[in-house]
N, C-alpha and C. Protein backbone atom coordinates (compact mmCIF):
# COMPACT_ATOMS: atom_id res chain seq x y z
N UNK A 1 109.49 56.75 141.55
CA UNK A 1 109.05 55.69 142.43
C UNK A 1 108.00 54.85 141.70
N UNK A 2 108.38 53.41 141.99
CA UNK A 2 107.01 52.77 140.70
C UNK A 2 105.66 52.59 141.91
N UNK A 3 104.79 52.52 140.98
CA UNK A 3 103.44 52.35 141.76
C UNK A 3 103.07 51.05 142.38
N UNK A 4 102.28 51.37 143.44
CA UNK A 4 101.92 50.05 143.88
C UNK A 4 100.52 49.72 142.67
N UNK A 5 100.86 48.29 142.62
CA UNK A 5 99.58 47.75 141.51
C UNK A 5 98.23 47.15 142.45
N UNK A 6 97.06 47.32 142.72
CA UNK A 6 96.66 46.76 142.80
C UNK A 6 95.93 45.04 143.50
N UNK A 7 95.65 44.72 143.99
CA UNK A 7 95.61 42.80 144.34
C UNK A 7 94.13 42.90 143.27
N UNK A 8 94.02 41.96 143.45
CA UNK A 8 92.55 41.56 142.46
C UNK A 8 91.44 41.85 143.63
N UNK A 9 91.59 41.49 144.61
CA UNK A 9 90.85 41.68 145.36
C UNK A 9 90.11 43.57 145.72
N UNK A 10 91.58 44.27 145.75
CA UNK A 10 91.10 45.58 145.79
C UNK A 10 90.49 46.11 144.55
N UNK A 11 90.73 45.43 143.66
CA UNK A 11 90.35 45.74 142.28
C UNK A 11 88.71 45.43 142.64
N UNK A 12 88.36 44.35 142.96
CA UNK A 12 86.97 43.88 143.17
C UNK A 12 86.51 44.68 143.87
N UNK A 13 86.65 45.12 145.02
CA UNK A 13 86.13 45.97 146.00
C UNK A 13 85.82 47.89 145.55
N UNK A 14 86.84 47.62 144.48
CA UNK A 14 86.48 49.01 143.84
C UNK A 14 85.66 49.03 142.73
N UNK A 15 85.37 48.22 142.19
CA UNK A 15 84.33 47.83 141.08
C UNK A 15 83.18 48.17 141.65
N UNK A 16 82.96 47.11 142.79
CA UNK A 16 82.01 47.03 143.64
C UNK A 16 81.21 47.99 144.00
N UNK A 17 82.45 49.06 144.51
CA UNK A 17 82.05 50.48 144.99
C UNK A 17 81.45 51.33 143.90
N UNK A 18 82.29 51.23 143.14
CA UNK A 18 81.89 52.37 141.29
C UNK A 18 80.43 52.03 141.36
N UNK A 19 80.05 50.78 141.20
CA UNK A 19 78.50 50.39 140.83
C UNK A 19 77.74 50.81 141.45
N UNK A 20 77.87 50.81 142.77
CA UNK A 20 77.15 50.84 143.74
C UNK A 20 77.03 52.50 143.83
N UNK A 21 77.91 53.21 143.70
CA UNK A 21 77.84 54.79 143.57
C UNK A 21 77.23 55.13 142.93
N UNK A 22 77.73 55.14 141.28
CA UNK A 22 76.79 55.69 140.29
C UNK A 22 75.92 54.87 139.83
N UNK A 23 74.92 55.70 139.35
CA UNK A 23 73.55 55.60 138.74
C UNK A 23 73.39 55.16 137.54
N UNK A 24 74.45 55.57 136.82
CA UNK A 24 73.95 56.06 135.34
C UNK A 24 75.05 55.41 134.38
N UNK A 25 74.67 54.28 133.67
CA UNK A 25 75.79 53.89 132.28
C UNK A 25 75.16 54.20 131.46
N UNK A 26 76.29 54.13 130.46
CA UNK A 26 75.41 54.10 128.92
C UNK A 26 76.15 52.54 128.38
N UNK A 27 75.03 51.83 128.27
CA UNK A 27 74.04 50.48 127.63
C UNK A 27 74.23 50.11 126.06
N UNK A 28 75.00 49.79 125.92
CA UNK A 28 75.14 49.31 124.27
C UNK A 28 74.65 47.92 123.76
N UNK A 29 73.46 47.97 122.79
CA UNK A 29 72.90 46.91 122.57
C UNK A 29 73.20 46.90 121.29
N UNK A 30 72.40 45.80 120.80
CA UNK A 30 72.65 45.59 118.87
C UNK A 30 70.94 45.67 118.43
N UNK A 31 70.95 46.88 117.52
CA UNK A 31 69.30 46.67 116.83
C UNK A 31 69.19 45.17 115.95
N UNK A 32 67.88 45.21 115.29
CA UNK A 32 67.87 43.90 114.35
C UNK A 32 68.66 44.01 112.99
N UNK A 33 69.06 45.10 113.00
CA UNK A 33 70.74 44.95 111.45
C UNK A 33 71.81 44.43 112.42
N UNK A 34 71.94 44.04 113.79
CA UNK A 34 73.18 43.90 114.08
C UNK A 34 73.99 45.37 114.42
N UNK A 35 73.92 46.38 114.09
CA UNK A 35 74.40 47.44 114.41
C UNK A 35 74.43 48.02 115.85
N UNK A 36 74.93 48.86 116.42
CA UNK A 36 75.10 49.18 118.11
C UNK A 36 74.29 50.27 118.34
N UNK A 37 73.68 49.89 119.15
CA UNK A 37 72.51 51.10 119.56
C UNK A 37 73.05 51.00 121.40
N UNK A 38 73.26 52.28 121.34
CA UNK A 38 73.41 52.99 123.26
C UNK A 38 72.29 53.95 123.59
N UNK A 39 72.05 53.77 124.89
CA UNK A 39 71.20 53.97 125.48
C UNK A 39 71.55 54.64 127.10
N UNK A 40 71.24 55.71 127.54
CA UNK A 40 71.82 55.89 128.87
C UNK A 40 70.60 55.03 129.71
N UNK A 41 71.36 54.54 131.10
CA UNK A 41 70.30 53.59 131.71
C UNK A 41 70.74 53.73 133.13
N UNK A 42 69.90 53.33 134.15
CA UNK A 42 69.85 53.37 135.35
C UNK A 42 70.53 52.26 135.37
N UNK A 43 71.57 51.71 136.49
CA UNK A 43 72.29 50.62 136.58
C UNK A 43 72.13 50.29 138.41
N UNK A 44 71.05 49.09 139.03
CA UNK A 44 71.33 48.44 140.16
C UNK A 44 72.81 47.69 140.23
N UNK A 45 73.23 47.56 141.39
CA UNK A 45 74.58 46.41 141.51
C UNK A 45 73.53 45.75 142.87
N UNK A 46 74.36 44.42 141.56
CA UNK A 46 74.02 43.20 142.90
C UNK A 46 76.01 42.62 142.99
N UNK A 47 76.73 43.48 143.40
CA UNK A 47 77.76 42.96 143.76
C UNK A 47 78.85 43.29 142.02
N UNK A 48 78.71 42.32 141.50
CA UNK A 48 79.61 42.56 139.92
C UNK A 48 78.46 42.60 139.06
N UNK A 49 77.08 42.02 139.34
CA UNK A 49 76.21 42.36 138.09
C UNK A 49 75.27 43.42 138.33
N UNK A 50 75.05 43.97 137.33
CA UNK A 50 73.89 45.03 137.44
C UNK A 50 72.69 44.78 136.71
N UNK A 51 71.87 44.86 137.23
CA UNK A 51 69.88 45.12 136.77
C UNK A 51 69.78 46.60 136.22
N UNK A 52 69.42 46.11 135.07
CA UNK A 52 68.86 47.65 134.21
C UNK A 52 66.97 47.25 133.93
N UNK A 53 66.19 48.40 134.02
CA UNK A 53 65.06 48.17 133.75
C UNK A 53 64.58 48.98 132.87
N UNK A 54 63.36 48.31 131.74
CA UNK A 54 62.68 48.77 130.63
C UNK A 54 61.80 48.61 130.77
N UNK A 55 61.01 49.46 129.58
CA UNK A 55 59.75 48.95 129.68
C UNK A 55 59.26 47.84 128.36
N UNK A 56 58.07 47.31 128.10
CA UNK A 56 57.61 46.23 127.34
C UNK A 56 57.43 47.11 125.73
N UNK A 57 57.25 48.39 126.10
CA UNK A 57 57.00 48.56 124.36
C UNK A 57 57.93 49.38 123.91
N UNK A 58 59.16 49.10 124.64
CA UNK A 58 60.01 50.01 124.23
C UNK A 58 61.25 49.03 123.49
N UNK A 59 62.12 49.89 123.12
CA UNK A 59 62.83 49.21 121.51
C UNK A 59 63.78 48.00 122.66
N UNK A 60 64.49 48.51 123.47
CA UNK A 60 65.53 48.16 124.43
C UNK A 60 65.39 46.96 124.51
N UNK A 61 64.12 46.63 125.33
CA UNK A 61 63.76 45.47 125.52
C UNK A 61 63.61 44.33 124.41
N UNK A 62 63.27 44.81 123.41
CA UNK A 62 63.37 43.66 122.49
C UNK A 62 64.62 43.35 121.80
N UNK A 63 65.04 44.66 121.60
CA UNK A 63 67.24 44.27 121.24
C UNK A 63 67.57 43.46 122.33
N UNK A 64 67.43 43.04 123.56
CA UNK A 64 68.31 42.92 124.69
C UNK A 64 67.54 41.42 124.38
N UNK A 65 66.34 41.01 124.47
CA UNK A 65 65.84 39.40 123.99
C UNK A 65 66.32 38.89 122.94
N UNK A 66 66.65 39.65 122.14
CA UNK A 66 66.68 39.21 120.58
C UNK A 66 68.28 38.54 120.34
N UNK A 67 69.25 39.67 121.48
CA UNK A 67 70.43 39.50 120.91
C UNK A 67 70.94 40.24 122.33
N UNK A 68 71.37 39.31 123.71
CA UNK A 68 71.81 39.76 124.82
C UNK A 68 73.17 39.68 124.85
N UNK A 69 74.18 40.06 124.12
CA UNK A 69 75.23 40.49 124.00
C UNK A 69 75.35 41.96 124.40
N UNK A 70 76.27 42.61 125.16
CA UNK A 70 76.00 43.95 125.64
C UNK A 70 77.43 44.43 126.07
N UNK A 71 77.24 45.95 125.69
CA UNK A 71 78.39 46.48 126.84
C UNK A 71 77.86 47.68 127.04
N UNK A 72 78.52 47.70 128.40
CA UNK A 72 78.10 49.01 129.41
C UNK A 72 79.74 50.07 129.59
N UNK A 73 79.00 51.14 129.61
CA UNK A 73 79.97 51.89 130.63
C UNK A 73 79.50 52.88 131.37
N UNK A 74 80.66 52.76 133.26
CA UNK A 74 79.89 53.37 134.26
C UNK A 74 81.80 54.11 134.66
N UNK A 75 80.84 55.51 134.87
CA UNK A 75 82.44 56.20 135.13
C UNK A 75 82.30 56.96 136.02
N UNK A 76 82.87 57.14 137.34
CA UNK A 76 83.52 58.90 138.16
C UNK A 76 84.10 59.59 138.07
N UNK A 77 83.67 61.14 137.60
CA UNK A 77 84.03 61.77 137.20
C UNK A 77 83.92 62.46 138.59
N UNK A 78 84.82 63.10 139.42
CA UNK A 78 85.09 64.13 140.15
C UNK A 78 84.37 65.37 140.12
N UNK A 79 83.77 66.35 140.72
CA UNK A 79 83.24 67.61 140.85
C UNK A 79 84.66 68.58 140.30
N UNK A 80 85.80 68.21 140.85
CA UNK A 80 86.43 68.96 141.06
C UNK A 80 87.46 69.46 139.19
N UNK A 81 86.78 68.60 138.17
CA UNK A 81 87.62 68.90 137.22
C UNK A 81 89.15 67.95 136.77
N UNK A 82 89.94 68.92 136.41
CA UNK A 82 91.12 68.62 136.09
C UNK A 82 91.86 68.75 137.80
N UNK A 83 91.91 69.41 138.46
CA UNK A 83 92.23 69.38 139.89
C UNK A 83 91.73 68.03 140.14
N UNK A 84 90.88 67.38 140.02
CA UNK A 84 90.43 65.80 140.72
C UNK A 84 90.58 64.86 139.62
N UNK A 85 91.85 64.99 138.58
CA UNK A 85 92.20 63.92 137.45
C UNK A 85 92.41 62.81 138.20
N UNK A 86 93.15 62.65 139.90
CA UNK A 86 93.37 61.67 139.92
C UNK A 86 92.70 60.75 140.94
N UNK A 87 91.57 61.36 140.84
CA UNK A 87 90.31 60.42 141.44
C UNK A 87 89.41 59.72 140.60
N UNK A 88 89.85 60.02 139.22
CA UNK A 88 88.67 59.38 138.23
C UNK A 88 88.77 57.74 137.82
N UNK A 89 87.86 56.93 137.96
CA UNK A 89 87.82 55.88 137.28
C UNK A 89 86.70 55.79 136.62
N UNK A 90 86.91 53.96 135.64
CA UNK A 90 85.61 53.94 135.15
C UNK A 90 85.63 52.46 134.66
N UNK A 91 84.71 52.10 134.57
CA UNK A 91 84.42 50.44 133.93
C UNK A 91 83.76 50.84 132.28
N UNK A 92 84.43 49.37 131.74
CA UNK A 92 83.76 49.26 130.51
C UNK A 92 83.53 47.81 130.25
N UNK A 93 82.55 47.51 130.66
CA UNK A 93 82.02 46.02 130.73
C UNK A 93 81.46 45.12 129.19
N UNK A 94 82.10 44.08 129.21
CA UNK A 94 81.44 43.28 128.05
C UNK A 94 80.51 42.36 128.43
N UNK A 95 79.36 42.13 128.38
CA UNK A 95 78.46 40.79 129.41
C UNK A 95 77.30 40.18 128.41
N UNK A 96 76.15 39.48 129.49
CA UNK A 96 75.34 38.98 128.62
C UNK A 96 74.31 39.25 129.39
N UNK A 97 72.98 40.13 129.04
CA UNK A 97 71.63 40.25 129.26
C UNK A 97 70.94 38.99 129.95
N UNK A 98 69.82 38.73 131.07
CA UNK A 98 69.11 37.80 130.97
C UNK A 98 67.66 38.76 131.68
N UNK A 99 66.94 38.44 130.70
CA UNK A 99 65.59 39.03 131.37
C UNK A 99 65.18 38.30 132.68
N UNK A 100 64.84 38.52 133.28
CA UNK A 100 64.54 38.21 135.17
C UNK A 100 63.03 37.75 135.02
N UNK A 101 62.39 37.00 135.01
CA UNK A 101 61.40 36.41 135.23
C UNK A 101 61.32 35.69 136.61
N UNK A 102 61.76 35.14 137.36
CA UNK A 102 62.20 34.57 138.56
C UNK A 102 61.48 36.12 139.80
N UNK A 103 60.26 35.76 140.33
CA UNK A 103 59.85 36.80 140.99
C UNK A 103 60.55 36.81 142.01
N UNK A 104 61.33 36.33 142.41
CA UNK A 104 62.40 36.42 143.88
C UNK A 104 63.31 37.39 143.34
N UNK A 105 63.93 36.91 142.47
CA UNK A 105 65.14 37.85 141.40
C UNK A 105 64.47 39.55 140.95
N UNK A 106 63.24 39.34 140.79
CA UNK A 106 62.70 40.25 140.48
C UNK A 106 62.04 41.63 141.86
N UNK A 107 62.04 41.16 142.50
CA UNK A 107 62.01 41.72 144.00
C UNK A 107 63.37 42.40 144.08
N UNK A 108 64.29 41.71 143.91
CA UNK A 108 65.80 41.96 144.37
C UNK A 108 66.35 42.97 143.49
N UNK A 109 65.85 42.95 142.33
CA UNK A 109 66.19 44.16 141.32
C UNK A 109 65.16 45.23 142.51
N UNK A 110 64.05 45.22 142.41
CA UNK A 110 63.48 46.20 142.47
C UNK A 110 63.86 47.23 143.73
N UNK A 111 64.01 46.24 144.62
CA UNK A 111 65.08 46.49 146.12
C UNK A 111 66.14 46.94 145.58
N UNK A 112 67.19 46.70 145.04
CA UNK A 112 68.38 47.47 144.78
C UNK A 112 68.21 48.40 144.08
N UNK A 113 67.47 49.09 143.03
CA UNK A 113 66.97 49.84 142.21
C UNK A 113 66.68 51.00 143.19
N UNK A 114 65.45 50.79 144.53
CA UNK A 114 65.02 51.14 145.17
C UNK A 114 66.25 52.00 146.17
N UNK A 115 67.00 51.23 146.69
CA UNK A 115 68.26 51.35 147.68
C UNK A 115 69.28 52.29 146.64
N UNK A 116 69.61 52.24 145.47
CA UNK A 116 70.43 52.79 144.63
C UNK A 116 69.78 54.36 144.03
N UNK A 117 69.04 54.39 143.87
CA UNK A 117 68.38 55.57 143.64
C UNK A 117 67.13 55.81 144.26
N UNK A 118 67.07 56.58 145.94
CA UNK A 118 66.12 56.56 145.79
C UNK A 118 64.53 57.51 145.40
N UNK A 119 65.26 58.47 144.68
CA UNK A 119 63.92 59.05 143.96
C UNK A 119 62.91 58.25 143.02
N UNK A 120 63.41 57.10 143.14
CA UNK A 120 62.33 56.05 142.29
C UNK A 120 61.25 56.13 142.95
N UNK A 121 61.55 55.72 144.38
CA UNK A 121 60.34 55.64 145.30
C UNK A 121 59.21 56.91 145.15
N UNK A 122 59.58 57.51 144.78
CA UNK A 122 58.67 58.53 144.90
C UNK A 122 57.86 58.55 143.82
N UNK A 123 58.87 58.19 143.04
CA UNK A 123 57.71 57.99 141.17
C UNK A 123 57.01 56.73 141.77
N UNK A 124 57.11 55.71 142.68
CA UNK A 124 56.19 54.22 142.55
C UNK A 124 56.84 53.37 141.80
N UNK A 125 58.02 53.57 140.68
CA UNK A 125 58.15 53.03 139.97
C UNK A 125 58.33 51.48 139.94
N UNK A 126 58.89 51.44 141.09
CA UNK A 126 59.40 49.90 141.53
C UNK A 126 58.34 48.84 141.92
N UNK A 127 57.08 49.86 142.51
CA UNK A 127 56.30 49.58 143.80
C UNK A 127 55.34 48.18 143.65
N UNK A 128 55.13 47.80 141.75
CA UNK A 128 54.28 46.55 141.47
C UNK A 128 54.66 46.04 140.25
N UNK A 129 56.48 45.96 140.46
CA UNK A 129 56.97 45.13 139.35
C UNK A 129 56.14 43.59 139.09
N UNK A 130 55.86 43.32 137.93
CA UNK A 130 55.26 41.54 138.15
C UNK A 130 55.92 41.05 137.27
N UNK A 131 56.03 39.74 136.83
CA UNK A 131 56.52 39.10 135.60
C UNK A 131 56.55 39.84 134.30
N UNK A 132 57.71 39.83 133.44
CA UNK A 132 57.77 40.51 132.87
C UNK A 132 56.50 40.04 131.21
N UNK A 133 55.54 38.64 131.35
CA UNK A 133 54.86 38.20 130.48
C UNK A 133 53.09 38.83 131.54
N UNK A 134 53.44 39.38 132.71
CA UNK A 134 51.82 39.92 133.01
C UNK A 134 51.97 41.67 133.22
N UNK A 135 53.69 42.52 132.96
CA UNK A 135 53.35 43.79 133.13
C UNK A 135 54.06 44.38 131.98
N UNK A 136 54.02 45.57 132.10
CA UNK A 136 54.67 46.77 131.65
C UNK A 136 56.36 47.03 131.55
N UNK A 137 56.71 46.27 132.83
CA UNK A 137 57.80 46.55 132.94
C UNK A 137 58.54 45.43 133.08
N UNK A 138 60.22 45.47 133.13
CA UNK A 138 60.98 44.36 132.90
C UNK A 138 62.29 44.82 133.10
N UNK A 139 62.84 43.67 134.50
CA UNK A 139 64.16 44.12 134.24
C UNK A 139 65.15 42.93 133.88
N UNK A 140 66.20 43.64 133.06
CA UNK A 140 67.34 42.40 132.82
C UNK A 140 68.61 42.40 133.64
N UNK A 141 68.75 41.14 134.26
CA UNK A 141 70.47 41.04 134.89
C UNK A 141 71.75 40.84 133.75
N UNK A 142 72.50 41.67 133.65
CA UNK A 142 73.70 41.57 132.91
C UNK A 142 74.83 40.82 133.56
N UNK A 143 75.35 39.84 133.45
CA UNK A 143 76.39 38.79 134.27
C UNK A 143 77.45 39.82 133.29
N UNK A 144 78.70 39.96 133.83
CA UNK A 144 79.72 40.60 132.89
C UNK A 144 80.58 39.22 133.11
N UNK A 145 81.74 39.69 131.67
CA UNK A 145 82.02 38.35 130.94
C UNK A 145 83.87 39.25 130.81
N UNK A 146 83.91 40.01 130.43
CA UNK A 146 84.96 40.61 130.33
C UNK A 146 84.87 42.34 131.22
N UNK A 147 86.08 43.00 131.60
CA UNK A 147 86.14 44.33 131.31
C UNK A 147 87.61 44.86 131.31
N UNK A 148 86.76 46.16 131.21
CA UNK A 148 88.65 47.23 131.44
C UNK A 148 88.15 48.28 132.44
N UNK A 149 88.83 48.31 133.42
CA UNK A 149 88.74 49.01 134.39
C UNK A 149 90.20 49.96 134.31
N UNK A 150 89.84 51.10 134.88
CA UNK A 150 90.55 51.93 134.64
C UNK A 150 90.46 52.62 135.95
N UNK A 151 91.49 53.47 136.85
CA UNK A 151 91.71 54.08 138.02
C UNK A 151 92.61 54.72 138.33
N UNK A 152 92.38 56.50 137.97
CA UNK A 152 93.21 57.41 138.26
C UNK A 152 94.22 57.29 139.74
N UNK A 153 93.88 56.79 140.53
CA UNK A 153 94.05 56.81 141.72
C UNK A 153 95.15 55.67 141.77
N UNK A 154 95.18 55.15 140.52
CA UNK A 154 96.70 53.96 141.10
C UNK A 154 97.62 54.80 139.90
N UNK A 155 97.11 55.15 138.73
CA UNK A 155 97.85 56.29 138.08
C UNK A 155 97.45 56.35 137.02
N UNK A 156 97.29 57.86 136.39
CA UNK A 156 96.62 58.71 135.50
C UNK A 156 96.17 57.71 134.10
N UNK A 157 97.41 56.46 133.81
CA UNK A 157 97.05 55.75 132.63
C UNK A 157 96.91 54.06 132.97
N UNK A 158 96.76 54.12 134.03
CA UNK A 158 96.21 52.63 134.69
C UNK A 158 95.11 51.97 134.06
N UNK A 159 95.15 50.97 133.40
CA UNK A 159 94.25 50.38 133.21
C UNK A 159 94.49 49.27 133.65
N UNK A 160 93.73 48.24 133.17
CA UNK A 160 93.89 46.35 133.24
C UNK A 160 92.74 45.76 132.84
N UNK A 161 92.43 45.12 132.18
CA UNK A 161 91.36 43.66 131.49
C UNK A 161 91.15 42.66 132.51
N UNK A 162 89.41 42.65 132.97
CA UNK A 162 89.47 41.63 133.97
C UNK A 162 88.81 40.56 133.35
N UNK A 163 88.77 39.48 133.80
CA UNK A 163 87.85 38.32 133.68
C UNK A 163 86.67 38.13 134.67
N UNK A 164 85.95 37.18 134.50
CA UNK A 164 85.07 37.07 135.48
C UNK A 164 84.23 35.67 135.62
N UNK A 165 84.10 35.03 136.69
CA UNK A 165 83.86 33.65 137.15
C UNK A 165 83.02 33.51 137.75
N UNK A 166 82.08 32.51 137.64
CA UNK A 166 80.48 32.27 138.52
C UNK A 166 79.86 32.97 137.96
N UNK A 167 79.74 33.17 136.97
CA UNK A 167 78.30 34.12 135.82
C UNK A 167 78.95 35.22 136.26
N UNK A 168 80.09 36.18 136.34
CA UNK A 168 79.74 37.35 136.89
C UNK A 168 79.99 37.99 138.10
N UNK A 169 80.01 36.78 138.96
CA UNK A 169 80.04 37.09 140.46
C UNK A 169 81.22 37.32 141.18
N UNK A 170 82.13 37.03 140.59
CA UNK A 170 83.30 36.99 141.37
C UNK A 170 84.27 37.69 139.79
N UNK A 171 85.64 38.49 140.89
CA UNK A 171 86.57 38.19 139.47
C UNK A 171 87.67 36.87 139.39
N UNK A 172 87.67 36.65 138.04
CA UNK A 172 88.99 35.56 137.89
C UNK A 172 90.15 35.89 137.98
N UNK A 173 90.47 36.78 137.17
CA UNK A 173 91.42 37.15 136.83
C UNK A 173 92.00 38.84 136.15
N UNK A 174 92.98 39.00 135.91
CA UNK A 174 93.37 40.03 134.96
C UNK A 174 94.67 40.07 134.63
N UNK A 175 94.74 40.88 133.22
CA UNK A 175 95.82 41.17 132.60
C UNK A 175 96.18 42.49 132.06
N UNK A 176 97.47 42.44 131.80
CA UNK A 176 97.78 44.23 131.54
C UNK A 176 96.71 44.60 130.03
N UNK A 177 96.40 46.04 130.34
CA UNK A 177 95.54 46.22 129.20
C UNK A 177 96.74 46.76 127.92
N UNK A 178 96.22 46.12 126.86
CA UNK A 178 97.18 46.65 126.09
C UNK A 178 96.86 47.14 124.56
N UNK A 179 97.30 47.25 123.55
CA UNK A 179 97.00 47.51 122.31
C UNK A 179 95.80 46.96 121.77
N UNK A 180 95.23 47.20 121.35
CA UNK A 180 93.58 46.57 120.40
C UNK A 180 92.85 46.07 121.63
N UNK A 181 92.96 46.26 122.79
CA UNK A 181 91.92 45.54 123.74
C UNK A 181 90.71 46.14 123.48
C-alpha cells in the first residue's frame, strides 16, 4: 500500500511541534579558520525560528557575530527504543543567526525560553536579560533558510528538503530529498 505523503501544511505543523517539544539541538557554527564548531544549545521556538542564548565572554557568541551562517539539529527520539522506530523524527536546519538587540524581541526570547523550559526560572536566568551591548547575556534569532526534515511516522526513510519564506516564518516549499542533499 503506498503511503500517504504529507501537505506542506502538516509538515509545518509538525516542525512546529518538534521545536516546541524539545529542548536541546546541537548548533553548528564556524570558528575564525572557517572550520565547524557544534555546540549543544537550548533552542526557544517562535513558530519556525528559534532563539538560542549565550553568554558575552563566551566563544559562541562571537562565531555567531563574526560569521551567522549556521546549522542546527533538533530530533525525537522515543523512550521506547527500536519498538518506537516509528515515532522518530528530526530537523536539520540551514539558517542565519541575528543577535536580538530589539528589547521587545528580547523579552520574547526570554518568555519563550521561560515557557519552553521551565527550570530556567528557577536559575533567574531569564529574569534581567538587557541589551546585549549593557549585559552578560545575549540571545540570537536563527531565521532558517533551508532544511531536511525527516518523520518516521509517514515512513521509516521519509525524508524531504524544505524551503522557507518571510525570514523563516512560514514554509515555501519542498522537494524530494535526494542524493548529496
Amino acid at each position: 500500500m503506498p503511503r500517504s505523503e504529507p501537505t506542506l501544511d502538516q509538515i509545518e505543523t509538525s516542525v512546529k511541534e518538534l521545536l516546541r517539544a524539545e529542548e536541546i539541538a546541537a548548533l553548528g557554527v564556524h570558528d575564525r579558520h572557517g572550520r565547524p564548531s557544534v555546540s549543544t544549545m537550548h533552542i526557544a521556538a517562535d513558530g519556525l525560528r528559534v532563539y538560542v542564548h549565550t553568554f558575552a565572554r563566551f566563544r559562541k557568541r562571537t562565531e555567531l557575530v563574526r560569521d551567522p551562517r549556521v546549522a542546527y539539529a533538533v530530533n525525537h527520539l522515543p523512550p521506547g527504543g527500536y519498538g518506537s522506530r516509528f515515532e522518530t523524527r528530526s530537523l536539520q536546519v540551514k539558517g542565519e543567526a541575528s543577535l536580538v538587540t530589539d528589547p521587545d524581541e528580547i523579552a520574547l526570547a526570554a518568555r519563550l525560553s521561560l515557557e519552553q523550559f521551565p527550570w530556567a526560572a528557577d536559575a533567574g536566568l531569564f529574569r534581567h536579560v538587557k541589551a546585549p551591548d549593557e549585559g552578560q547575556q545575549a540571545f540570537f534569532r536563527i531565521d532558517p533558510v533551508e532544511a531536511v526534515w525527516a518523520d518516521s511516522r509517514v515512513g521509516l526513510m521519509y525524508r524531504t528538503v524544505l524551503s522557507f519564506a518571510e525570514g523563516g516564518a512560514r514554509l515555501a516549499g519542498q522537494r524530494p530529498y535526494g542524493a548529496g542533499e
